[in-house]
Protein backbone atom coordinates (compact mmCIF):
# COMPACT_ATOMS: atom_id res chain seq x y z
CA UNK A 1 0.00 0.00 0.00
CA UNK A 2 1.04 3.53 -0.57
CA UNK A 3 0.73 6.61 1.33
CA UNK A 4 0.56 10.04 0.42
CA UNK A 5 2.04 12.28 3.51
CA UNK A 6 -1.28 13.85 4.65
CA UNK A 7 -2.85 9.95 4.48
CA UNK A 8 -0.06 8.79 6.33
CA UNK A 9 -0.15 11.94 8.68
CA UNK A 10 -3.72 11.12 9.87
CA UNK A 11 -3.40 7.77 10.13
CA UNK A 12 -0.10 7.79 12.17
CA UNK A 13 -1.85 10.31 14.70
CA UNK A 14 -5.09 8.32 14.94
CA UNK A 15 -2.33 4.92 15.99
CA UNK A 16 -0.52 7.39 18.31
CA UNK A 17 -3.71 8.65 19.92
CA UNK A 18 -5.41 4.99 20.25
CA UNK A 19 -1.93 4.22 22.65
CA UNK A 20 -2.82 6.98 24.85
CA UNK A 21 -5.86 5.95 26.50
CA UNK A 22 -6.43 10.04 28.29
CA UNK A 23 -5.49 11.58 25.01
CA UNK A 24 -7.98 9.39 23.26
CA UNK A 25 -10.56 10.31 25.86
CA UNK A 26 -9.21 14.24 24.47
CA UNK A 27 -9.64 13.36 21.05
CA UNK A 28 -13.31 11.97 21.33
CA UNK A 29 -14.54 14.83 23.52
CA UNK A 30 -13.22 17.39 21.50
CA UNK A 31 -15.25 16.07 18.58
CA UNK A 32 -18.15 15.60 20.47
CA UNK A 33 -18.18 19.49 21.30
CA UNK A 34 -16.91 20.85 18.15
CA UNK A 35 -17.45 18.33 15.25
CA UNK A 36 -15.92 16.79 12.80
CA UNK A 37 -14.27 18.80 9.74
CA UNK A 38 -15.32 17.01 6.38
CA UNK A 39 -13.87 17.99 2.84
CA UNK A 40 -16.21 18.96 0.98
């Protein structure tokens, strides 16, 4: 598989953030309050 550098860029922070269970916690809140950004 290949991977652009924003692909890999997301992916490699979603990986880092599932190892961190209180920055995951972070992560989910701050979506729940602001959203999610989608390309349109």
């Amino acid at each position: 598989m290949k991977w652009k550098e924003p692909g890999a860029a997301a992916v490699l922070s979603l990986r880092c953030l599932s190892y961190t269970p209180e920055r995951w916690g972070q992560f989910w809140a701050k979506i729940d309050r602001w959203g999610f950004p989608v390309a349109a």
